[in-house]
PDB file of N, CA and C in Angstrom:
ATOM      1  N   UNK A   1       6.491  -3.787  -1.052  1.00  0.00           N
ATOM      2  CA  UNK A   1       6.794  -2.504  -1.647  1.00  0.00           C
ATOM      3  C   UNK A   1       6.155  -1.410  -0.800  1.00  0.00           C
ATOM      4  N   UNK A   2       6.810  -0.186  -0.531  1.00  0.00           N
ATOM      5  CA  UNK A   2       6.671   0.944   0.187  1.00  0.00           C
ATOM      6  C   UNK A   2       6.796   1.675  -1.053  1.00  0.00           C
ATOM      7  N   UNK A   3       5.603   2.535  -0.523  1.00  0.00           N
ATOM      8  CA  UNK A   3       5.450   4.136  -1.826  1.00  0.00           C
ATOM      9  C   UNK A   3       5.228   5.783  -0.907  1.00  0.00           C
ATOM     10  N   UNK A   4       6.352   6.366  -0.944  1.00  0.00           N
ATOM     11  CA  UNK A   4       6.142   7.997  -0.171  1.00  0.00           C
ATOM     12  C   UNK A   4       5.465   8.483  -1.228  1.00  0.00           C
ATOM     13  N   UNK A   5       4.893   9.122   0.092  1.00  0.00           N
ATOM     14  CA  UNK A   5       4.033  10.606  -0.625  1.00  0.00           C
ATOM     15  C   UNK A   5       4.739  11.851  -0.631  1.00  0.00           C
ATOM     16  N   UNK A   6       4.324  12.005  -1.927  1.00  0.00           N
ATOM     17  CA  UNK A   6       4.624  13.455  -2.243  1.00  0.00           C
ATOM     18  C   UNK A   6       4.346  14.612  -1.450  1.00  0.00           C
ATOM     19  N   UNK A   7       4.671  15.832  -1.404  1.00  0.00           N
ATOM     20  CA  UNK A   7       4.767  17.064  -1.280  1.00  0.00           C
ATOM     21  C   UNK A   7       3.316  17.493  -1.830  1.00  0.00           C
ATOM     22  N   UNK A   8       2.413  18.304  -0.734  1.00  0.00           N
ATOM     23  CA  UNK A   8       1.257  18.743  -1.059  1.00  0.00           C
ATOM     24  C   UNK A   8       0.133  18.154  -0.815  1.00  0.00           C
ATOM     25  N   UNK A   9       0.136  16.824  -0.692  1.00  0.00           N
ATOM     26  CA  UNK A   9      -0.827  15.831  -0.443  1.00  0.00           C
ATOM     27  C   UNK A   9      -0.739  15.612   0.907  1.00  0.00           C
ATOM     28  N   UNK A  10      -2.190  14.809   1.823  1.00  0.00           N
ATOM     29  CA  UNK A  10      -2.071  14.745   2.906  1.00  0.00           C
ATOM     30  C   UNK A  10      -1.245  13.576   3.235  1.00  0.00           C
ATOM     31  N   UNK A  11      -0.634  13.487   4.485  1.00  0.00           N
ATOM     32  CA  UNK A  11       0.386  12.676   5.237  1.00  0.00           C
ATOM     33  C   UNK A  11       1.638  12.908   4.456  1.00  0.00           C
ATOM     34  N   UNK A  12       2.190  13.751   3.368  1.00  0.00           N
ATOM     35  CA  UNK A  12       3.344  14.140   2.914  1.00  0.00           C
ATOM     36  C   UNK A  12       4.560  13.594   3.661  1.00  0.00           C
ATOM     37  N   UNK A  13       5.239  12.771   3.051  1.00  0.00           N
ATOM     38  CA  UNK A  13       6.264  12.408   3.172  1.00  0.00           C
ATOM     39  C   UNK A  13       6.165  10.748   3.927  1.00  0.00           C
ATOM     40  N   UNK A  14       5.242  10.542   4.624  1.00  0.00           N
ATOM     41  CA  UNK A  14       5.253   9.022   4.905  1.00  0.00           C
ATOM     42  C   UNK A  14       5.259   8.247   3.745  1.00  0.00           C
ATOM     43  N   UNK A  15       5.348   6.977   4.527  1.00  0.00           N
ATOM     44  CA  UNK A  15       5.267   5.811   3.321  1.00  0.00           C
ATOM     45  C   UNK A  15       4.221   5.272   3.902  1.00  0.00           C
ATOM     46  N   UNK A  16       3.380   4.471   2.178  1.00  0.00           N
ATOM     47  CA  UNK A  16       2.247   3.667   2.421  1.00  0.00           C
ATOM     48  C   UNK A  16       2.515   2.243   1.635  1.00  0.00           C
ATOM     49  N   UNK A  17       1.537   1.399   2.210  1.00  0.00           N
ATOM     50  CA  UNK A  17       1.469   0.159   0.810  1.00  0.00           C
ATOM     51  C   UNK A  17       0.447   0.986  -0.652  1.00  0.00           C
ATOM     52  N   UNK A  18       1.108   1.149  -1.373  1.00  0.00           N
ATOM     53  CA  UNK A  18       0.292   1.694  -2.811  1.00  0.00           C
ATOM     54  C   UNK A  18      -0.987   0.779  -2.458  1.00  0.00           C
ATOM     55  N   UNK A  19      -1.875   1.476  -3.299  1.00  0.00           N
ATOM     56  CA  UNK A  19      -3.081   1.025  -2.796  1.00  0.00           C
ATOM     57  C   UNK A  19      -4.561   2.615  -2.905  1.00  0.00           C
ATOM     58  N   UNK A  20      -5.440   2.249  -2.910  1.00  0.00           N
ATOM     59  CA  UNK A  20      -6.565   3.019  -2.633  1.00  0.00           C
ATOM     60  C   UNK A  20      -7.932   2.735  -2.119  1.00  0.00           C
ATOM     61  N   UNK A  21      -8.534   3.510  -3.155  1.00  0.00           N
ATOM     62  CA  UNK A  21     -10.605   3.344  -2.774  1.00  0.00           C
ATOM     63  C   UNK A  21     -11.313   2.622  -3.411  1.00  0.00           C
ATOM     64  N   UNK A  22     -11.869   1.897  -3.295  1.00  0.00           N
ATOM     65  CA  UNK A  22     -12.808   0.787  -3.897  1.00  0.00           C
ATOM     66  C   UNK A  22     -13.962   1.577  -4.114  1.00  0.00           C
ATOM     67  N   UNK A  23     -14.122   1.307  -5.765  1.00  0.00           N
ATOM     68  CA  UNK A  23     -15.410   1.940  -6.575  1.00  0.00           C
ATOM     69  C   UNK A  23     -16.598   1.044  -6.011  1.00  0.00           C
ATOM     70  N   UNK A  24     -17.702   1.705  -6.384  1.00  0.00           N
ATOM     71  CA  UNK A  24     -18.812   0.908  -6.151  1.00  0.00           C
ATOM     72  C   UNK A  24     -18.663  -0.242  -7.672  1.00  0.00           C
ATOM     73  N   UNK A  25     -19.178  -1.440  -6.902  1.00  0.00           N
ATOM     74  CA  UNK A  25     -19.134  -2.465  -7.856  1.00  0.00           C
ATOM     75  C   UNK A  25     -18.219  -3.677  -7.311  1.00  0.00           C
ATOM     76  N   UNK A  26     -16.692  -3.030  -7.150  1.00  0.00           N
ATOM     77  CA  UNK A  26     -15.899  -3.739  -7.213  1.00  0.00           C
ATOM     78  C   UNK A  26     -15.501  -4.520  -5.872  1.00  0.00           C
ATOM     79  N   UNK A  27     -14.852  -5.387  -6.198  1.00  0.00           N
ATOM     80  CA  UNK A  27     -14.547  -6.162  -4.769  1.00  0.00           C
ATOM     81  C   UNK A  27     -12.780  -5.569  -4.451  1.00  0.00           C
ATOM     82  N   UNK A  28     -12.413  -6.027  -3.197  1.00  0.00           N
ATOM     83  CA  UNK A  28     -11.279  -5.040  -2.921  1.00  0.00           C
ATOM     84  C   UNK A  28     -10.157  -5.754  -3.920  1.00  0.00           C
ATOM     85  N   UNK A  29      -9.946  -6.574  -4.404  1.00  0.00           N
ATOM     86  CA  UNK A  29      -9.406  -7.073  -5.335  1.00  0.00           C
ATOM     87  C   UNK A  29      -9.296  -6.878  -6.338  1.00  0.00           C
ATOM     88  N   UNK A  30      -9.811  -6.263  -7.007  1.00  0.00           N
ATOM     89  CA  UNK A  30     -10.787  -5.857  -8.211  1.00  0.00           C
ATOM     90  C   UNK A  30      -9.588  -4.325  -7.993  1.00  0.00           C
ATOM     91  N   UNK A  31     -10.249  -4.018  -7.031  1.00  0.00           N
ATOM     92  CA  UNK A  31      -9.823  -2.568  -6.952  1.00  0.00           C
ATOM     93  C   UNK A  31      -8.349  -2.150  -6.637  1.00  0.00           C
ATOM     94  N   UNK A  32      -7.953  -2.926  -6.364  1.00  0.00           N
ATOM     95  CA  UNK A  32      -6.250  -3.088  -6.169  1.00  0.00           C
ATOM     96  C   UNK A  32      -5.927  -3.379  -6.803  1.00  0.00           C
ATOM     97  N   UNK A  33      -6.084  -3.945  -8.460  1.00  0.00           N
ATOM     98  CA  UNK A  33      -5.278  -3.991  -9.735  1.00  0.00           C
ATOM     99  C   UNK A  33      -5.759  -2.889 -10.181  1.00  0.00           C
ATOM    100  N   UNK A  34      -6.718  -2.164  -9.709  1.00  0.00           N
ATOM    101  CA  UNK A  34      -7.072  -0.865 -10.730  1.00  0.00           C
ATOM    102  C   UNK A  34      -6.181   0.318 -10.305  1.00  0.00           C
ATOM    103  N   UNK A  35      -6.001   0.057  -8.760  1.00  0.00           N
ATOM    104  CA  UNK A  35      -5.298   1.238  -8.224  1.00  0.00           C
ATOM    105  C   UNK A  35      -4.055   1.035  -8.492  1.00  0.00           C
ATOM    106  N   UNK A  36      -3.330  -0.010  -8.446  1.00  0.00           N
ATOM    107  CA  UNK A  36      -1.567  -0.479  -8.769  1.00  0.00           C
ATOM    108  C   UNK A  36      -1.278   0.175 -10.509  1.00  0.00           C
ATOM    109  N   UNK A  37      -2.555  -0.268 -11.171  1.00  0.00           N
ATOM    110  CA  UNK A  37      -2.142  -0.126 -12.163  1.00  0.00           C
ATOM    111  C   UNK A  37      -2.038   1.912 -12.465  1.00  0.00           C
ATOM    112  N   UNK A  38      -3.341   2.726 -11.551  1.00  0.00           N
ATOM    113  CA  UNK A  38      -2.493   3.941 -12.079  1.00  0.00           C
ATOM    114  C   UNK A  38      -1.727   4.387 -11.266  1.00  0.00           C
ATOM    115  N   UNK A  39      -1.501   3.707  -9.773  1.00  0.00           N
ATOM    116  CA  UNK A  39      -0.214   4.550  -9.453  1.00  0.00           C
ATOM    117  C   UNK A  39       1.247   3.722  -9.226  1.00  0.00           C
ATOM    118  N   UNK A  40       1.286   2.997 -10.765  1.00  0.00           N
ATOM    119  CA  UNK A  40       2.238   2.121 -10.647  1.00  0.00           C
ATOM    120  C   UNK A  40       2.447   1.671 -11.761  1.00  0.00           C
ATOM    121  N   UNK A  41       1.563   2.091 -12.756  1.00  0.00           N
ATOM    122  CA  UNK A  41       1.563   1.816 -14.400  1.00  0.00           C
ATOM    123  C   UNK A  41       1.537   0.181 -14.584  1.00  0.00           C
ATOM    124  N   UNK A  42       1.576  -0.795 -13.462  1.00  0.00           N
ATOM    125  CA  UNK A  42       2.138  -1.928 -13.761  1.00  0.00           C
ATOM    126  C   UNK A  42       0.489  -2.509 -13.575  1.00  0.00           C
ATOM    127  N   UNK A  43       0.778  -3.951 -14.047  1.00  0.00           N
ATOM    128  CA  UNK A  43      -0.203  -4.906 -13.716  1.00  0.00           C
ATOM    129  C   UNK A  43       0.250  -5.737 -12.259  1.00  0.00           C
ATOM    130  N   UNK A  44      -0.775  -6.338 -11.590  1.00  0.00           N
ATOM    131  CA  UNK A  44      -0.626  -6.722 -10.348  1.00  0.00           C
ATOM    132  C   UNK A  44      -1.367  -8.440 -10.431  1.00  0.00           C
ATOM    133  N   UNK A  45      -0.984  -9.462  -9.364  1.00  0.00           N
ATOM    134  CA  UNK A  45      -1.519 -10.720  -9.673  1.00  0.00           C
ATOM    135  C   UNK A  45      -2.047 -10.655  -7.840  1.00  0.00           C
ATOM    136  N   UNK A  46      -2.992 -10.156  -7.221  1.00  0.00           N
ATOM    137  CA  UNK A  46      -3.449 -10.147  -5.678  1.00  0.00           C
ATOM    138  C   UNK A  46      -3.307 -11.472  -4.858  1.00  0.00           C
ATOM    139  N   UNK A  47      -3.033 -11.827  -4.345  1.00  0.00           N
ATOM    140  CA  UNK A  47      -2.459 -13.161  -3.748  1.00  0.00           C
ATOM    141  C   UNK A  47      -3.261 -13.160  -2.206  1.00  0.00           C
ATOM    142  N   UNK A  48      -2.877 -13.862  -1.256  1.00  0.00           N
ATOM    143  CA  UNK A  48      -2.895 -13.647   0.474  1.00  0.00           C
ATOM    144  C   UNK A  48      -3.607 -12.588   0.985  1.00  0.00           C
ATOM    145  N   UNK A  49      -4.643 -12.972   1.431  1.00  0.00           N
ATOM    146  CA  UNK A  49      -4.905 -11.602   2.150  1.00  0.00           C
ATOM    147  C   UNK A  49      -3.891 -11.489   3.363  1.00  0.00           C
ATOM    148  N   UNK A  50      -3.373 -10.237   3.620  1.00  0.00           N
ATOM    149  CA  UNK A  50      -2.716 -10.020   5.432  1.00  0.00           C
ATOM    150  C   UNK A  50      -2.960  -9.660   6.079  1.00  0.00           C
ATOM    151  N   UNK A  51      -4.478  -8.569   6.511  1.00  0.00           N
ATOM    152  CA  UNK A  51      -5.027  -8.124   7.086  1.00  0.00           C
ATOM    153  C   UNK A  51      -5.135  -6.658   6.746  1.00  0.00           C
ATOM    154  N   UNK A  52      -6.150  -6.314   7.807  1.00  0.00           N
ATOM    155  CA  UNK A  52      -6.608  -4.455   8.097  1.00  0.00           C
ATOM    156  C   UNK A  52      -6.133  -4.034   9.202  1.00  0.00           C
ATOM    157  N   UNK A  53      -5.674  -2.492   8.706  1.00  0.00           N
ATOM    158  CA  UNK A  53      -5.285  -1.590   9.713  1.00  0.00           C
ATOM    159  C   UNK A  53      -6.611  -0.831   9.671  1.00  0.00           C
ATOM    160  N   UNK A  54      -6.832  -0.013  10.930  1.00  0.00           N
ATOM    161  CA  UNK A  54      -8.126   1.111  10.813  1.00  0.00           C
ATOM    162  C   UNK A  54      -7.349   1.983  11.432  1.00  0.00           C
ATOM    163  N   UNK A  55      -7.430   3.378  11.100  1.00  0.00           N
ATOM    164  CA  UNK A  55      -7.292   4.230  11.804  1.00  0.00           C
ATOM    165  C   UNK A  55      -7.675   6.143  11.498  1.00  0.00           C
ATOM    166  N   UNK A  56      -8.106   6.476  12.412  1.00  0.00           N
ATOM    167  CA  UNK A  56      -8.863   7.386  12.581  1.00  0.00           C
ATOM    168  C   UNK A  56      -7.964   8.803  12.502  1.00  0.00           C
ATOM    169  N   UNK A  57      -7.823   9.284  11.155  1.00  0.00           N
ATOM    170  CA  UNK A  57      -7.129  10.849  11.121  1.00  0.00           C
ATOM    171  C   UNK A  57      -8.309  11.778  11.190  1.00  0.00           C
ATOM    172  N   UNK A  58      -7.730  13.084  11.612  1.00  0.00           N
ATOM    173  CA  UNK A  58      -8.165  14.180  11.413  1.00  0.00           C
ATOM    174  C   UNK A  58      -9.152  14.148  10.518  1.00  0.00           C
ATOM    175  N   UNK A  59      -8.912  13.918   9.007  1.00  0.00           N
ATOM    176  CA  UNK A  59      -9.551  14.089   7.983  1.00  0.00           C
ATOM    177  C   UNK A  59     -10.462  12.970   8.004  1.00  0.00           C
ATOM    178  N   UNK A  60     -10.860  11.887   8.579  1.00  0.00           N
ATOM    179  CA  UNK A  60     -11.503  10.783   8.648  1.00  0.00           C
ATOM    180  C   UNK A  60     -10.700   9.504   8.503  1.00  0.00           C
ATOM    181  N   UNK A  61     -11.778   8.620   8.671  1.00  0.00           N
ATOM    182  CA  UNK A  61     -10.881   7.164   9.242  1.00  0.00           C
ATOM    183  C   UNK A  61     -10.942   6.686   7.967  1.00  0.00           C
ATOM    184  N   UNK A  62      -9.491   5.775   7.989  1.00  0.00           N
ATOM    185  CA  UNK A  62      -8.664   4.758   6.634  1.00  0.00           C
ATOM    186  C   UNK A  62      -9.006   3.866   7.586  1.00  0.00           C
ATOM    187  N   UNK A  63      -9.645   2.482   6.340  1.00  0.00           N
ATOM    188  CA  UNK A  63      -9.778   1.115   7.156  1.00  0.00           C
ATOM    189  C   UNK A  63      -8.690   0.619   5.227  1.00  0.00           C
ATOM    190  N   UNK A  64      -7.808  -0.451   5.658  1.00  0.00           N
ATOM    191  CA  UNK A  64      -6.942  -0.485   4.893  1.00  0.00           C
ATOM    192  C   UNK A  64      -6.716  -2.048   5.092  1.00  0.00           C
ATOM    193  N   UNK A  65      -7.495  -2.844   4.069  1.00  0.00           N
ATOM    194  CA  UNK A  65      -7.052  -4.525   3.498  1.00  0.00           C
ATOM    195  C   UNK A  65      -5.860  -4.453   2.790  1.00  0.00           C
ATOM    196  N   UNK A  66      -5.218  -4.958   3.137  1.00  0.00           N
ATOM    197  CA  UNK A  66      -3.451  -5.454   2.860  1.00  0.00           C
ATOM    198  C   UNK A  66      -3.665  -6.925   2.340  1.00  0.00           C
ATOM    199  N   UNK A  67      -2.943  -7.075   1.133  1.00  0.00           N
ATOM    200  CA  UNK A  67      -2.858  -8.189   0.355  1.00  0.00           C
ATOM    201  C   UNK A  67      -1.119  -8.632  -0.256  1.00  0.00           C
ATOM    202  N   UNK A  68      -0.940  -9.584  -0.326  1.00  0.00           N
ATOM    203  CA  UNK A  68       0.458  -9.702  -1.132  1.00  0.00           C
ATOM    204  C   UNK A  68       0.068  -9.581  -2.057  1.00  0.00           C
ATOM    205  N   UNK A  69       0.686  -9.344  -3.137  1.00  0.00           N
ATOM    206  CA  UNK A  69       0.731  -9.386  -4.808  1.00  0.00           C
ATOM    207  C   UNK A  69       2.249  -9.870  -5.573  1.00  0.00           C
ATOM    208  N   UNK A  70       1.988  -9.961  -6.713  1.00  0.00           N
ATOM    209  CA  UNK A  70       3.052 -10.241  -7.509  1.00  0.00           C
ATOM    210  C   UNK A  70       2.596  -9.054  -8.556  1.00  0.00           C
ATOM    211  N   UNK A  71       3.443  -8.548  -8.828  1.00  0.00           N
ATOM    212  CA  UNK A  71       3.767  -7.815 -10.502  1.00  0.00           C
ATOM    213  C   UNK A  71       3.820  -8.554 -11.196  1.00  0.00           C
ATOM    214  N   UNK A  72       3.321  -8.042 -12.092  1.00  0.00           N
ATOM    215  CA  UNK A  72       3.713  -9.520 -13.672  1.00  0.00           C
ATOM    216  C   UNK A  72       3.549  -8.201 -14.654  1.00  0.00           C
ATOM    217  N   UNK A  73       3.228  -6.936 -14.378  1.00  0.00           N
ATOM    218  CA  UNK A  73       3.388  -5.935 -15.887  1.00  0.00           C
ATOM    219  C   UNK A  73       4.837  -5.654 -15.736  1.00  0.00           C
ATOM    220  N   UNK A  74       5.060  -4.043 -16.333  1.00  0.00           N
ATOM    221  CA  UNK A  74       5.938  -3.156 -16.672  1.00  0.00           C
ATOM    222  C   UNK A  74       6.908  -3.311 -15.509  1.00  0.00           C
ATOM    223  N   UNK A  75       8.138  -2.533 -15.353  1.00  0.00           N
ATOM    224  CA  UNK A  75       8.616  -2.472 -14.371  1.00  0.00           C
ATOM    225  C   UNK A  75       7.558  -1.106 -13.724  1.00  0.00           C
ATOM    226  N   UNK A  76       7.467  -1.100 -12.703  1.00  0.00           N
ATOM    227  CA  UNK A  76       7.004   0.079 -11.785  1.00  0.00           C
ATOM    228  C   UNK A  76       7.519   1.228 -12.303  1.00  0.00           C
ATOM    229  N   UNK A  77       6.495   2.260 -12.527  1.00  0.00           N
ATOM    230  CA  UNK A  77       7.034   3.769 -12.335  1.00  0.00           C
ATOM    231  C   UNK A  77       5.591   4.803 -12.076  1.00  0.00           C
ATOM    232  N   UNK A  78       6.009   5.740 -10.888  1.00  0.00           N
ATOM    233  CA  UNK A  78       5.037   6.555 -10.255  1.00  0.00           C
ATOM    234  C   UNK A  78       4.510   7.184 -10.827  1.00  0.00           C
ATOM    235  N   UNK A  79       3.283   7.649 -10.316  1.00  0.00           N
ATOM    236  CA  UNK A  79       2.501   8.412 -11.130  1.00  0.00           C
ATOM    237  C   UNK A  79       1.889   9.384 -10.282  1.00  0.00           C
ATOM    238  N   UNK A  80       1.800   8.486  -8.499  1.00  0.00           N
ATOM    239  CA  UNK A  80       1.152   9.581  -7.182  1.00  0.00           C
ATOM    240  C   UNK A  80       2.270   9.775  -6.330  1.00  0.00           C
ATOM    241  N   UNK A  81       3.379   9.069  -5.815  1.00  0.00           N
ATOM    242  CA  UNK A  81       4.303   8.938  -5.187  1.00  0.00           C
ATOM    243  C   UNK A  81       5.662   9.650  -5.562  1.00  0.00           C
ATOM    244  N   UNK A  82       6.442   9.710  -4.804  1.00  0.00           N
ATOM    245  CA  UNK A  82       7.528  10.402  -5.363  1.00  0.00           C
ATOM    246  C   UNK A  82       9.068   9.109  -5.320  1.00  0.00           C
ATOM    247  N   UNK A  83       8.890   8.167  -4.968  1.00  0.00           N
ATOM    248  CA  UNK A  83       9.761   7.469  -4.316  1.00  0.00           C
ATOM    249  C   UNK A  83       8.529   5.911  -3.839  1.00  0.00           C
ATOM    250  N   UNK A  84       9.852   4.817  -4.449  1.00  0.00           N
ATOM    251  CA  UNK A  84       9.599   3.322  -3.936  1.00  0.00           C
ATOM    252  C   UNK A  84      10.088   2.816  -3.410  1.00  0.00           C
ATOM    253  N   UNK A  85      10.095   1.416  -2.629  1.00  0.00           N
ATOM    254  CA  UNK A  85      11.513   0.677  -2.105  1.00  0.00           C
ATOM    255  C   UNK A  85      10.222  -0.473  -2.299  1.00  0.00           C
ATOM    256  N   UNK A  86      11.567  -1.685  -2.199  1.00  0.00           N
ATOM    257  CA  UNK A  86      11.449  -3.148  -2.009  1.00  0.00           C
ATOM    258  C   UNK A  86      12.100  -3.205  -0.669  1.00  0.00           C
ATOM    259  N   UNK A  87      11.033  -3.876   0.029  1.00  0.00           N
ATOM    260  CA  UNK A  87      11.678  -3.662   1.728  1.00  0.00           C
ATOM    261  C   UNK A  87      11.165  -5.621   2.148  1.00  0.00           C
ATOM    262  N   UNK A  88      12.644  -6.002   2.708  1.00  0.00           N
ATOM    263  CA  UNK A  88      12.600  -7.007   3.250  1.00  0.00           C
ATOM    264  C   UNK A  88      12.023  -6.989   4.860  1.00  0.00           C
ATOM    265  N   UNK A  89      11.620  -8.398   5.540  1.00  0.00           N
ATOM    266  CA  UNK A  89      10.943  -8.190   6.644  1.00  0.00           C
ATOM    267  C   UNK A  89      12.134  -7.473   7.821  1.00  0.00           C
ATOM    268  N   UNK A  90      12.727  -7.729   7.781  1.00  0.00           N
ATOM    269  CA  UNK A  90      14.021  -6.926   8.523  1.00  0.00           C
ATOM    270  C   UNK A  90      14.418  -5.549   8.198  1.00  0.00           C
ATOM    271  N   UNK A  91      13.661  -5.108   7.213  1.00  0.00           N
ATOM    272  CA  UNK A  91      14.327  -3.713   6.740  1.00  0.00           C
ATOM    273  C   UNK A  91      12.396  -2.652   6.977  1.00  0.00           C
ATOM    274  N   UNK A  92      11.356  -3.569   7.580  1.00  0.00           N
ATOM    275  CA  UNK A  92      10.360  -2.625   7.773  1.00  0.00           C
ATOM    276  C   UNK A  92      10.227  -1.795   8.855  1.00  0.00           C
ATOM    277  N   UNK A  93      10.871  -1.052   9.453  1.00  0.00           N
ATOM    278  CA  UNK A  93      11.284  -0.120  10.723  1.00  0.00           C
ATOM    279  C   UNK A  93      12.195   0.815  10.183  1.00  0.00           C
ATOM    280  N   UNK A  94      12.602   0.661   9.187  1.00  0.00           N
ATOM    281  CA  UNK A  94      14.081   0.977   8.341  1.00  0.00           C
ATOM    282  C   UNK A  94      12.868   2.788   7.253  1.00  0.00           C
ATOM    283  N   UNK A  95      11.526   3.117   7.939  1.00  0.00           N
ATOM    284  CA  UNK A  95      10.565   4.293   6.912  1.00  0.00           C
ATOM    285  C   UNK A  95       9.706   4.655   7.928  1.00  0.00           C
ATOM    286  N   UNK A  96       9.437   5.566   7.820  1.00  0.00           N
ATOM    287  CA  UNK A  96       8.273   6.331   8.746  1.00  0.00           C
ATOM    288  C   UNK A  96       6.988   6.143   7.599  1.00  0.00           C
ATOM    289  N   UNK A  97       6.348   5.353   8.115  1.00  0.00           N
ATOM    290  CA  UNK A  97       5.089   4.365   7.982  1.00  0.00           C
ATOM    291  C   UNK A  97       3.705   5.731   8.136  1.00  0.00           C
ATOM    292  N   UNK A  98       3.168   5.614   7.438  1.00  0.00           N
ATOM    293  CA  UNK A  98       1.749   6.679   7.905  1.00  0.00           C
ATOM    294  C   UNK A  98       1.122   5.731   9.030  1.00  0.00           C
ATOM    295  N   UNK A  99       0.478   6.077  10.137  1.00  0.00           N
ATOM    296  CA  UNK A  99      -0.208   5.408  10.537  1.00  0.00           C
ATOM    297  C   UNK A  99      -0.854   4.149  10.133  1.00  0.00           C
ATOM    298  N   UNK A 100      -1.912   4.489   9.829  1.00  0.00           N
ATOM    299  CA  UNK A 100      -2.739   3.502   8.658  1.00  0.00           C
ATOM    300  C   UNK A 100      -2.031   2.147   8.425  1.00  0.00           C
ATOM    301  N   UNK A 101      -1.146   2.363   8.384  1.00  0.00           N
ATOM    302  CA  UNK A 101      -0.154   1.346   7.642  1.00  0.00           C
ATOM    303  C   UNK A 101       0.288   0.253   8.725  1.00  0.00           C
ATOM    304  N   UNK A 102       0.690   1.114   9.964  1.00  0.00           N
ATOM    305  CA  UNK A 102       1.800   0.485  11.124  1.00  0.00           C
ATOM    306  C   UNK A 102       1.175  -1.042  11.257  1.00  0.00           C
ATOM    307  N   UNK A 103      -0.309  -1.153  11.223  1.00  0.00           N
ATOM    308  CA  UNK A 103      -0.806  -2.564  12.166  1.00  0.00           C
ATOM    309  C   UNK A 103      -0.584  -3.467  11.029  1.00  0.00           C
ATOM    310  N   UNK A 104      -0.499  -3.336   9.506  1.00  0.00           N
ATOM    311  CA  UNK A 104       0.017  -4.625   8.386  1.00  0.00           C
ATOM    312  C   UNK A 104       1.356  -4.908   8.741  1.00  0.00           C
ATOM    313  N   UNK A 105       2.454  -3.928   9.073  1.00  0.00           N
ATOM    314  CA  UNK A 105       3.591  -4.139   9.424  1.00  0.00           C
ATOM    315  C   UNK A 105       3.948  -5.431  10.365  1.00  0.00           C
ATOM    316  N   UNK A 106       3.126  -5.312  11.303  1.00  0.00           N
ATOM    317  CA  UNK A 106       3.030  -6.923  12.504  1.00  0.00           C
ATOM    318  C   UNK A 106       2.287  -7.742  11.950  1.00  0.00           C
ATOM    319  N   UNK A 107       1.367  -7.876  11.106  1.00  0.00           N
ATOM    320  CA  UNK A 107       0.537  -8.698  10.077  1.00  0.00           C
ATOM    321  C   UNK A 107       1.152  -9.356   9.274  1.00  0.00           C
ATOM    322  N   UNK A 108       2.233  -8.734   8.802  1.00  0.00           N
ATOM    323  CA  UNK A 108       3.384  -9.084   7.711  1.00  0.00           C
ATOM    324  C   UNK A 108       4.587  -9.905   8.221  1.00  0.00           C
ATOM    325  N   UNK A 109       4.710  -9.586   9.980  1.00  0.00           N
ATOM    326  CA  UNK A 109       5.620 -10.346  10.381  1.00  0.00           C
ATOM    327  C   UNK A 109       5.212 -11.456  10.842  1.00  0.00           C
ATOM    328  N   UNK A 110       3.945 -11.603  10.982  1.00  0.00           N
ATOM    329  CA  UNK A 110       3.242 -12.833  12.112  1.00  0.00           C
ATOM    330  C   UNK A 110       3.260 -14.221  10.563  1.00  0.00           C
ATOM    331  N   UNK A 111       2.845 -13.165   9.480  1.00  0.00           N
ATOM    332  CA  UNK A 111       3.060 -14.412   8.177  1.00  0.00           C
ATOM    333  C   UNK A 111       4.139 -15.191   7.673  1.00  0.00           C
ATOM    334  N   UNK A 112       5.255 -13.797   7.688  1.00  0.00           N
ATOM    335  CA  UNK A 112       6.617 -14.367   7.071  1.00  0.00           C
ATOM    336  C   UNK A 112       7.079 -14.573   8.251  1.00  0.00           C
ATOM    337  N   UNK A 113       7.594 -14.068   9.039  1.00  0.00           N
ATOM    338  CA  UNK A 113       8.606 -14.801  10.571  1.00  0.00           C
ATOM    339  C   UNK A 113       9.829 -13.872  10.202  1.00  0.00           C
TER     340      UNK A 113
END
C-alpha cells in the first residue's frame, strides 16, 4: 500500500509507505500498529521485516524500517493522506515515491521477484 500526501504538509504530493515515529517505549512494531491505526483507522498484523531506507532532507534525516503487514481491521480510510493504492510489484514505478521511500522499493523486489 502507497499513501500521498496531502497539500500543506512537507513532501506534498509524493507517496509514502503509511507509517511514522516511534514513541519512547515502544518497539518499531509496536509503533506501526499505532501509526496504521490513526492514519488508516484500521488494525494492522506486522509480518517480515524488508528493510531501511535513510535519507537526509532539508528538514532532517528519515531512517525508515519497512515491514509487510496484513490488515485484519476496518476497511482503510484516511485520516493524514489524501489518496491510497494497492500497488503490485510491477506497478511500483507506476508513483513518485518521496525519497525516503525509493531504497524499500528494491527491498521489496529482491523479496518478492
Amino acid at each position: 500500500m502507497a499513501a500521498r500526501r496531502g497539500p500543506g504538509r512537507q513532501m506534498a504530493g509524493y507517496w509514502e509507505f503509511p507509517g511514522g515515529k516511534i514513541e519512547p517505549g515502544e518497539t518499531p512494531q509496536v509503533a506501526l500498529v499505532r501509526e496504521l491505526r490513526e492514519e488508516l483507522l484500521t488494525d494492522a498484523e506486522v509480518g517480515e521485516f524488508v528493510g531501511r531506507g535513510v535519507f537526509d532532507y532539508p528538514f532532517g534525516r528519515v531512517i525508515l524500517d519497512a515491514y509487510f503487514c496484513k490488515l485484519v481491521g476496518a476497511e482503510p480510510r484516511l485520516t493524514e493522506h489524501v489518496e491510497f493504492r494497492w500497488l503490485g510489484v510491477d506497478e511500483l514505478d507506476s508513483i513518485e515515491w518521496a525519497p525516503a521511500d525509493v531504497p524499500i522499493i528494491g527491498q521489496i523486489r529482491q523479496i518478492l521477484g
